[in-house]
N, C-alpha and C. Protein backbone atom coordinates (compact mmCIF):
# COMPACT_ATOMS: atom_id res chain seq x y z
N UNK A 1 73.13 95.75 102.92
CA UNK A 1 73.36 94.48 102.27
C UNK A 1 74.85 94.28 102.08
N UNK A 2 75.31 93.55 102.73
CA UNK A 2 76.71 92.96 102.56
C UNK A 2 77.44 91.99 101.38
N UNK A 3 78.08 92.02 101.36
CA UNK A 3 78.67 90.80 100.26
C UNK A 3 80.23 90.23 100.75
N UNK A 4 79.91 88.79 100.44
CA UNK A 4 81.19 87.98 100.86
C UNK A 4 82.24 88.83 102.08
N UNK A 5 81.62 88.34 103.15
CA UNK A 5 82.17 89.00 104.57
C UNK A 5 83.55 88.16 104.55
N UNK A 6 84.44 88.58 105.26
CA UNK A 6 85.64 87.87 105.94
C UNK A 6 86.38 88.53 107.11
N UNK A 7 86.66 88.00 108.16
CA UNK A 7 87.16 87.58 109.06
C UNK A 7 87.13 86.98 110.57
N UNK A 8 87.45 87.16 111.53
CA UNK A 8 87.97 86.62 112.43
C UNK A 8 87.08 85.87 113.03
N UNK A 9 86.45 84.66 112.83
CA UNK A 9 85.01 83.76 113.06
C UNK A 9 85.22 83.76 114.77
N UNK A 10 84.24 83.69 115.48
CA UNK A 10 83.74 83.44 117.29
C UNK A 10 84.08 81.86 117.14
N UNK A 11 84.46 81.90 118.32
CA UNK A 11 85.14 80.44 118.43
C UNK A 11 83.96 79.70 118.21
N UNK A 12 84.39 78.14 117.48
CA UNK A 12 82.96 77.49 117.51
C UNK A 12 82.10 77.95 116.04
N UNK A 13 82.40 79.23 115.33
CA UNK A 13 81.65 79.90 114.82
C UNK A 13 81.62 79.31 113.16
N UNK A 14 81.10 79.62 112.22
CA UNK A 14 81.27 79.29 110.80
C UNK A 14 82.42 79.72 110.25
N UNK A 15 83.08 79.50 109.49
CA UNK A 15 84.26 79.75 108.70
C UNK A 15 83.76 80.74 107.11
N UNK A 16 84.51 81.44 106.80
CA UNK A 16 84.10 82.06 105.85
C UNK A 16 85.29 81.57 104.45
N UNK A 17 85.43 83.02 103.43
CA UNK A 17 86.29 82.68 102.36
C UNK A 17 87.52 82.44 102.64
N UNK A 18 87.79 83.50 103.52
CA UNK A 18 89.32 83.47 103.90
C UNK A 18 90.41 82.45 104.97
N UNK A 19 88.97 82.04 105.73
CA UNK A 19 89.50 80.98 106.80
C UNK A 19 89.39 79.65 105.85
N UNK A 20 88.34 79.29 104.90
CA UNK A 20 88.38 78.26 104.08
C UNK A 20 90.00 78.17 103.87
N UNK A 21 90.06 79.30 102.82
CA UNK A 21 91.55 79.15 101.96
C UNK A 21 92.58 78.46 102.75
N UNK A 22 92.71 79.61 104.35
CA UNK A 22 93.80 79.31 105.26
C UNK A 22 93.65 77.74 105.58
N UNK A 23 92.66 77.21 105.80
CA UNK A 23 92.63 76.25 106.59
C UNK A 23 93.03 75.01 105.23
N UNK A 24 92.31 75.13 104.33
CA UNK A 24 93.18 74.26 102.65
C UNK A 24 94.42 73.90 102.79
N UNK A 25 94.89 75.37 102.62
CA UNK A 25 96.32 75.08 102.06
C UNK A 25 96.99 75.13 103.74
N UNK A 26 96.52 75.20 104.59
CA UNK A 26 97.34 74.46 105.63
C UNK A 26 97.27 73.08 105.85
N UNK A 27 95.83 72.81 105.14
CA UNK A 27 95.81 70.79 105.04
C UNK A 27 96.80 70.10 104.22
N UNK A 28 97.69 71.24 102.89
CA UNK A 28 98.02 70.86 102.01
C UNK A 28 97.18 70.37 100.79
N UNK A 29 95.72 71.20 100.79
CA UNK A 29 95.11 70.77 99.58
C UNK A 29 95.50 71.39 98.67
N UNK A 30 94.97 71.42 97.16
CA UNK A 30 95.01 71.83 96.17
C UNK A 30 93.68 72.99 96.09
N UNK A 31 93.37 74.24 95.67
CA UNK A 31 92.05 74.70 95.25
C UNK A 31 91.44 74.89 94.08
N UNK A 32 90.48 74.54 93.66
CA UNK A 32 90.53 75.30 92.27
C UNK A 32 89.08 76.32 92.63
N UNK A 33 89.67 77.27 92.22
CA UNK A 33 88.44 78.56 92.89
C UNK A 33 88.55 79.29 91.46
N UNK A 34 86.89 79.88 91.44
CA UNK A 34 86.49 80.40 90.27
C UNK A 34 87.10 81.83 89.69
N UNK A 35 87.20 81.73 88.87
CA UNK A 35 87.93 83.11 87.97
C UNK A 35 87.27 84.02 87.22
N UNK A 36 86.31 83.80 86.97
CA UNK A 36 85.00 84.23 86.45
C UNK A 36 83.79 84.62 86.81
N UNK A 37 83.98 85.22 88.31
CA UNK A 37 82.76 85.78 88.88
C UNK A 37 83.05 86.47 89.55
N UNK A 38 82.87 88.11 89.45
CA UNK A 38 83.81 88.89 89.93
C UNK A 38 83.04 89.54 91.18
N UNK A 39 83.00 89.95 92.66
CA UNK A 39 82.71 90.51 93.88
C UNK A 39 83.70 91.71 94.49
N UNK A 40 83.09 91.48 95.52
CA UNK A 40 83.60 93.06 96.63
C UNK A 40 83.58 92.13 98.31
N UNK A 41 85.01 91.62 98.54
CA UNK A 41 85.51 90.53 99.57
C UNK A 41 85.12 92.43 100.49
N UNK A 42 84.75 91.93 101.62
CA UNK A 42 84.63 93.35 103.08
C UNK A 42 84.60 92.39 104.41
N UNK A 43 85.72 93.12 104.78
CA UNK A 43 86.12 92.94 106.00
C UNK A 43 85.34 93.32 106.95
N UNK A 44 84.48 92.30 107.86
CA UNK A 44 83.23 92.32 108.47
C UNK A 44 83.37 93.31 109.71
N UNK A 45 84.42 93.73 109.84
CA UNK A 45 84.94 94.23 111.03
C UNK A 45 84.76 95.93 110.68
N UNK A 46 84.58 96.50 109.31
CA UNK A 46 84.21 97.55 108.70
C UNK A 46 82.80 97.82 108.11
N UNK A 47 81.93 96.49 107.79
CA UNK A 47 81.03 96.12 107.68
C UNK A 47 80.45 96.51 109.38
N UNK A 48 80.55 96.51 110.06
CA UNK A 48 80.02 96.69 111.83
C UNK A 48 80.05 98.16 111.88
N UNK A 49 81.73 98.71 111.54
CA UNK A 49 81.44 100.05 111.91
C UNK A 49 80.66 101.12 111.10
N UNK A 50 80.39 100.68 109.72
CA UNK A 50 79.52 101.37 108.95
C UNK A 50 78.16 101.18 109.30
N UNK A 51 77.63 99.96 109.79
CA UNK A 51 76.33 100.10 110.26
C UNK A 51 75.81 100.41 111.56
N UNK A 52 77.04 101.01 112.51
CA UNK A 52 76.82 101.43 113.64
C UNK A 52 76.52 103.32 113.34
N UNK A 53 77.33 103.82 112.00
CA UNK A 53 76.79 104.53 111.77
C UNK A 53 75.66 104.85 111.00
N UNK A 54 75.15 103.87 110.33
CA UNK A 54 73.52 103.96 109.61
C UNK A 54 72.62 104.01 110.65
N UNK A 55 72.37 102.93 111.92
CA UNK A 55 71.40 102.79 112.90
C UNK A 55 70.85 103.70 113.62
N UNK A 56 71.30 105.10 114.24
CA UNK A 56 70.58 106.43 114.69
C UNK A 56 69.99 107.27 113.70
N UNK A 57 70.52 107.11 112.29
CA UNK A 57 70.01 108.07 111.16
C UNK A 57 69.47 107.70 109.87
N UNK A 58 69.14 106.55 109.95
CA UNK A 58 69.00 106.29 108.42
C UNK A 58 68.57 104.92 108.26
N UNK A 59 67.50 104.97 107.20
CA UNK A 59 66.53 103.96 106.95
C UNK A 59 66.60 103.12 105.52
N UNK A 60 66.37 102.41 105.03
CA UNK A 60 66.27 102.15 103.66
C UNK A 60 67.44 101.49 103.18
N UNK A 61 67.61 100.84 102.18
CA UNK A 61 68.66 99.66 101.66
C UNK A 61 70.23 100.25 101.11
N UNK A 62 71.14 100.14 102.19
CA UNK A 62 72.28 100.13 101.38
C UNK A 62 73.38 99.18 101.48
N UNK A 63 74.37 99.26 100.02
CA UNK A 63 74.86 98.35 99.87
C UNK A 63 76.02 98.60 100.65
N UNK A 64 76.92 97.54 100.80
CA UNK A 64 78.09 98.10 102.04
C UNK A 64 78.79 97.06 101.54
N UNK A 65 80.17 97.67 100.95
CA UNK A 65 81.13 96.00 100.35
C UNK A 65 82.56 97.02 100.28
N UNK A 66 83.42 96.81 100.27
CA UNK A 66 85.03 96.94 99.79
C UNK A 66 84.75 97.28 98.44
N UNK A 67 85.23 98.97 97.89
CA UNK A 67 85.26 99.53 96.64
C UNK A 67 86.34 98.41 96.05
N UNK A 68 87.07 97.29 96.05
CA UNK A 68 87.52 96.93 95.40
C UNK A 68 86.82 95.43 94.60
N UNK A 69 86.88 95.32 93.63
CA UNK A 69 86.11 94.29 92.26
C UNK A 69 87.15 93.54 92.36
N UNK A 70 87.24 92.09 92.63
CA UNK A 70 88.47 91.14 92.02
C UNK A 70 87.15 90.00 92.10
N UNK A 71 88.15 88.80 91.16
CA UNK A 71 87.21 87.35 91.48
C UNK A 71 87.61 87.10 92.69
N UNK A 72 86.68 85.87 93.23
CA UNK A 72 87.42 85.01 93.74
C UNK A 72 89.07 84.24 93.61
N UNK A 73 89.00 83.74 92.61
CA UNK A 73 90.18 83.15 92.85
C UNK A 73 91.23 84.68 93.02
N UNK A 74 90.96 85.99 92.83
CA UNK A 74 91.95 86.34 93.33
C UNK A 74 92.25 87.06 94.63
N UNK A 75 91.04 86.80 94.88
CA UNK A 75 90.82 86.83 96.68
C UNK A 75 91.56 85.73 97.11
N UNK A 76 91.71 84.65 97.00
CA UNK A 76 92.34 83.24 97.42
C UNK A 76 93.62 83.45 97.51
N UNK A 77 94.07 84.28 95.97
CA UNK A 77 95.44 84.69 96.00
C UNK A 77 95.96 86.04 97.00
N UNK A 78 94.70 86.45 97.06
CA UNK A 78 95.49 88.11 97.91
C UNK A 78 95.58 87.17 99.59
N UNK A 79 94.63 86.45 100.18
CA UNK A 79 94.29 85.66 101.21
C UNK A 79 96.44 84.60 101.25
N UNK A 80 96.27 84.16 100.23
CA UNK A 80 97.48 82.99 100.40
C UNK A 80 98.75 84.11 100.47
N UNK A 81 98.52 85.16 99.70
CA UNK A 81 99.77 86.17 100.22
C UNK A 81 99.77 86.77 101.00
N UNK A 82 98.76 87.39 101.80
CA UNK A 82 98.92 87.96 103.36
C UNK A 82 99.40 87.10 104.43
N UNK A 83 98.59 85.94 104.41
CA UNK A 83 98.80 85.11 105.27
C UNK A 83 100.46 83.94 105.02
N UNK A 84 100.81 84.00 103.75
CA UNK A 84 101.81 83.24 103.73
C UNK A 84 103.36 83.78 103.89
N UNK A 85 103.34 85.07 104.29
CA UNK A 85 104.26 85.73 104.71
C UNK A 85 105.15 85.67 105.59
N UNK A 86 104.69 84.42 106.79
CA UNK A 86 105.48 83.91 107.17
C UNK A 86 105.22 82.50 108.02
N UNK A 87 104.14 81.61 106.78
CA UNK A 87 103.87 80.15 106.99
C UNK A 87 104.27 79.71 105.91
N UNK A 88 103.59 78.96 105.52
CA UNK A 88 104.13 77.94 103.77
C UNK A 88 104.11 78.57 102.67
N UNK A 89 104.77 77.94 101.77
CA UNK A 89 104.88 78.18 100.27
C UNK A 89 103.49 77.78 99.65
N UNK A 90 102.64 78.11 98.94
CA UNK A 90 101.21 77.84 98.40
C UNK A 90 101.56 77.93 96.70
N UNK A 91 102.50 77.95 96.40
CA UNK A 91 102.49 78.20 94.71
C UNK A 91 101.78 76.74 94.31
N UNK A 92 101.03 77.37 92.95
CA UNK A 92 100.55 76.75 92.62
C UNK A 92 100.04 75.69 93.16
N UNK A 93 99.55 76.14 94.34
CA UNK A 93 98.41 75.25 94.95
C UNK A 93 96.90 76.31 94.72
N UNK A 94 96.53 76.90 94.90
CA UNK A 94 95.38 78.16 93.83
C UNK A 94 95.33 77.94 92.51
N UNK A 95 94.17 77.17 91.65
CA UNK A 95 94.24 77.35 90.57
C UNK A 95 93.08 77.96 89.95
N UNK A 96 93.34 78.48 88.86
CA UNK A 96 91.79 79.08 88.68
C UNK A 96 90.96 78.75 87.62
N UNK A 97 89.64 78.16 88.17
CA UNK A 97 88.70 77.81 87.22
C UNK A 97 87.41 78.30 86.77
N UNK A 98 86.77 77.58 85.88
CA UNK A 98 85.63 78.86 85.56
C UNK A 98 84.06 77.95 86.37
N UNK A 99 83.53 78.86 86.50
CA UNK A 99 82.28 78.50 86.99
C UNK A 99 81.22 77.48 86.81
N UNK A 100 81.53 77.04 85.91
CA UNK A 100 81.19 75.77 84.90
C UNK A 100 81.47 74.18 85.30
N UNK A 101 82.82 74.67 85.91
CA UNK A 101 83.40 73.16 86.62
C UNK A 101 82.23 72.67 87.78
N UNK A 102 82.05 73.86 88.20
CA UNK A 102 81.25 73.50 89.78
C UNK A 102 79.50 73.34 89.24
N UNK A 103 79.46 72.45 88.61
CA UNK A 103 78.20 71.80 88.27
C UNK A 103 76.66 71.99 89.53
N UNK A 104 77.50 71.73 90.65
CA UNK A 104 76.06 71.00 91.79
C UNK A 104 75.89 72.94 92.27
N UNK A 105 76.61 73.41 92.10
CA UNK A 105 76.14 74.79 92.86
C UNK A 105 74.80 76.12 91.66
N UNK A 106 74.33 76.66 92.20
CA UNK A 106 73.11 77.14 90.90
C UNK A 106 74.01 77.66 90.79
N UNK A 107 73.88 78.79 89.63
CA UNK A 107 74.05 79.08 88.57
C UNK A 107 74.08 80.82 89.29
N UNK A 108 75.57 81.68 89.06
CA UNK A 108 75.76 82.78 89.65
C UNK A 108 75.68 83.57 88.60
N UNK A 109 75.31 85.20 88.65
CA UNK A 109 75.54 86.10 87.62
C UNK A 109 77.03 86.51 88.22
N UNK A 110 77.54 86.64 86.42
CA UNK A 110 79.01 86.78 86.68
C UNK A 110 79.44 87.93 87.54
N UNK A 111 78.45 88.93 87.53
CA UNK A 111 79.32 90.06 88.13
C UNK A 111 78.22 90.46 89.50
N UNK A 112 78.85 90.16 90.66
CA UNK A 112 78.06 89.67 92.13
C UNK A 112 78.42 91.31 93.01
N UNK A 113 78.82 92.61 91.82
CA UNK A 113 79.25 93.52 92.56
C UNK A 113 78.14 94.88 93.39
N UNK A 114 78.13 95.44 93.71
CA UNK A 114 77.34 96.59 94.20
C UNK A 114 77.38 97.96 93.82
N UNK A 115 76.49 98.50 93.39
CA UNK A 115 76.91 100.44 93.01
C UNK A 115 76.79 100.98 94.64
N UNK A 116 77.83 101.39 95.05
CA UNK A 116 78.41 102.04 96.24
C UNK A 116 77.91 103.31 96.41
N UNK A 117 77.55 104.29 95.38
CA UNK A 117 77.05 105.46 95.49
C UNK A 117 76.54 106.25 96.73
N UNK A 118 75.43 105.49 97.08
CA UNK A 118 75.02 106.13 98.19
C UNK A 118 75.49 105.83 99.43
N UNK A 119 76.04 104.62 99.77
CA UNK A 119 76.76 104.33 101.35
C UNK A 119 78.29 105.58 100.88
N UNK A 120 78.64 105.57 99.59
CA UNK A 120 79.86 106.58 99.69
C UNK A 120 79.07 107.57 100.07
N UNK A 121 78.39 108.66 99.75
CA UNK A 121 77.68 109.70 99.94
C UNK A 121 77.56 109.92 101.22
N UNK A 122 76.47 108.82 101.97
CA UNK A 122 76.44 108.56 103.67
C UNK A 122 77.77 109.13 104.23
N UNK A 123 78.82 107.97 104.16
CA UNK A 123 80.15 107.96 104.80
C UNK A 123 80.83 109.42 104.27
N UNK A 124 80.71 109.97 103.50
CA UNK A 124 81.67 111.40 103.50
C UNK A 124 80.72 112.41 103.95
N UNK A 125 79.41 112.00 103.71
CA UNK A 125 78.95 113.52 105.41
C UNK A 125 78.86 113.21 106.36
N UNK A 126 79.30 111.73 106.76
CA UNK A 126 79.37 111.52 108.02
C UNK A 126 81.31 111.97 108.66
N UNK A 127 81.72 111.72 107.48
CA UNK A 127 83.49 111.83 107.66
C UNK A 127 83.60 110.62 107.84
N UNK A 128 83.42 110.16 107.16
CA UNK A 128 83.78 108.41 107.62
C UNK A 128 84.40 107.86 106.69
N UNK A 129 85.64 106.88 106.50
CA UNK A 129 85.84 106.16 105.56
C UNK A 129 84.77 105.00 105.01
N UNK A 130 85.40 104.91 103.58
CA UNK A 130 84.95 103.42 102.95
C UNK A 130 85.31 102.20 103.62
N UNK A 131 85.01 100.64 103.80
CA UNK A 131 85.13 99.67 103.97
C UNK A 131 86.67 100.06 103.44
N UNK A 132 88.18 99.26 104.28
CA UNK A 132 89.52 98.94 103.87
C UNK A 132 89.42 97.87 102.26
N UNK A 133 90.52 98.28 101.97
CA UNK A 133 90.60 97.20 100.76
C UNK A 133 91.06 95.92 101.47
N UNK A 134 91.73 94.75 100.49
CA UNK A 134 91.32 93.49 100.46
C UNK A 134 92.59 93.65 101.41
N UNK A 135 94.32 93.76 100.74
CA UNK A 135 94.96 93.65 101.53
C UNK A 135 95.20 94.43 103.18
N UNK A 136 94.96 95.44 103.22
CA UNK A 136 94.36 95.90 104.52
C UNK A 136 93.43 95.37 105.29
N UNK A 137 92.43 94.56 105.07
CA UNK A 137 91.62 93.80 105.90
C UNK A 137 91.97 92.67 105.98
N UNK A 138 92.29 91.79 105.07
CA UNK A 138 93.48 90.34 105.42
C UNK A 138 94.57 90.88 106.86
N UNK A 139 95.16 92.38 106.84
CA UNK A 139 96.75 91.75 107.24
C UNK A 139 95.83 92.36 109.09
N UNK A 140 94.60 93.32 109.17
CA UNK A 140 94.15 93.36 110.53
C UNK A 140 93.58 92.20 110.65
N UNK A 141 93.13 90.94 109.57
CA UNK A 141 92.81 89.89 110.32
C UNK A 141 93.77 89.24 111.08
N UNK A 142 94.19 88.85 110.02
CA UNK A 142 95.65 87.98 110.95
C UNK A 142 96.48 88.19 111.61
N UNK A 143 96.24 89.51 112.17
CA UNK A 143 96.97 90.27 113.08
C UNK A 143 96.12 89.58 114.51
N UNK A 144 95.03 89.53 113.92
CA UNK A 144 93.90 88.93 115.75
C UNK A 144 93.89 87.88 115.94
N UNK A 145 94.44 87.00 114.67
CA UNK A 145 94.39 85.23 114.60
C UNK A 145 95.31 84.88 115.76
């Protein structure tokens, strides 16, 4: 079970969190992204290689996300600083709001995170790393953009 995937979409393909952001604040919008609902952003590209090692050995539900906890909005912010490193200025174009504003969407439990336990367990008798953190999987995205 994955949570909030990001990166490099198949041409043609859906856009995720991180291409949203990019593609915003390259329109010159404004965002206001939530501050109050905290996840595990995983770079789908680590998300693949962990389940290439579940598929010959192993059955049953695990969770698979980036050991790192931030909200959203500060995914938006780690996203506008990888990528703005050498495109536009984004200050204070990210603002952060609470979950409340966004009326038409149901209703999220604040904390959208995963107990990692056992995919960690998996991955160190396999010798395998964890999913990269946030800024490590932003800067191999945009390295392929």
């Amino acid at each position: 079970r994955p949570i909030l995937l990001y990166g490099v979409p198949h041409a043609g393909g859906r856009g995720n969190w991180a291409t949203r952001v990019t593609d915003a604040l390259s329109n010159g919008h404004i965002l206001h992204v939530v501050n109050d609902v905290n996840t595990q952003p995983t770079y789908a590209e680590d998300l693949a290689k962990v389940i290439w090692q579940l598929v010959p050995c192993e059955c049953g539900v695990y969770h698979i996300a980036c050991p790192e906890v931030m909200t959203l909005y500060e995914f938006a912010i780690s996203v506008a600083a990888v990528w703005t490193q050498s495109t536009v200025n984004v200050d204070n174009r990210i603002l952060p709001a609470r979950s409340e504003m966004f009326k038409d969407l149901a209703s999220r439990p604040q904390d959208t995170t995963y107990d990692l336990t056992k995919i960690r367990t998996f991955l160190k008798r396999k010798k395998q790393p964890m999913p990269c953190g946030v800024k490590d999987g932003l800067q191999r995205m945009y390295c392929e953009l």
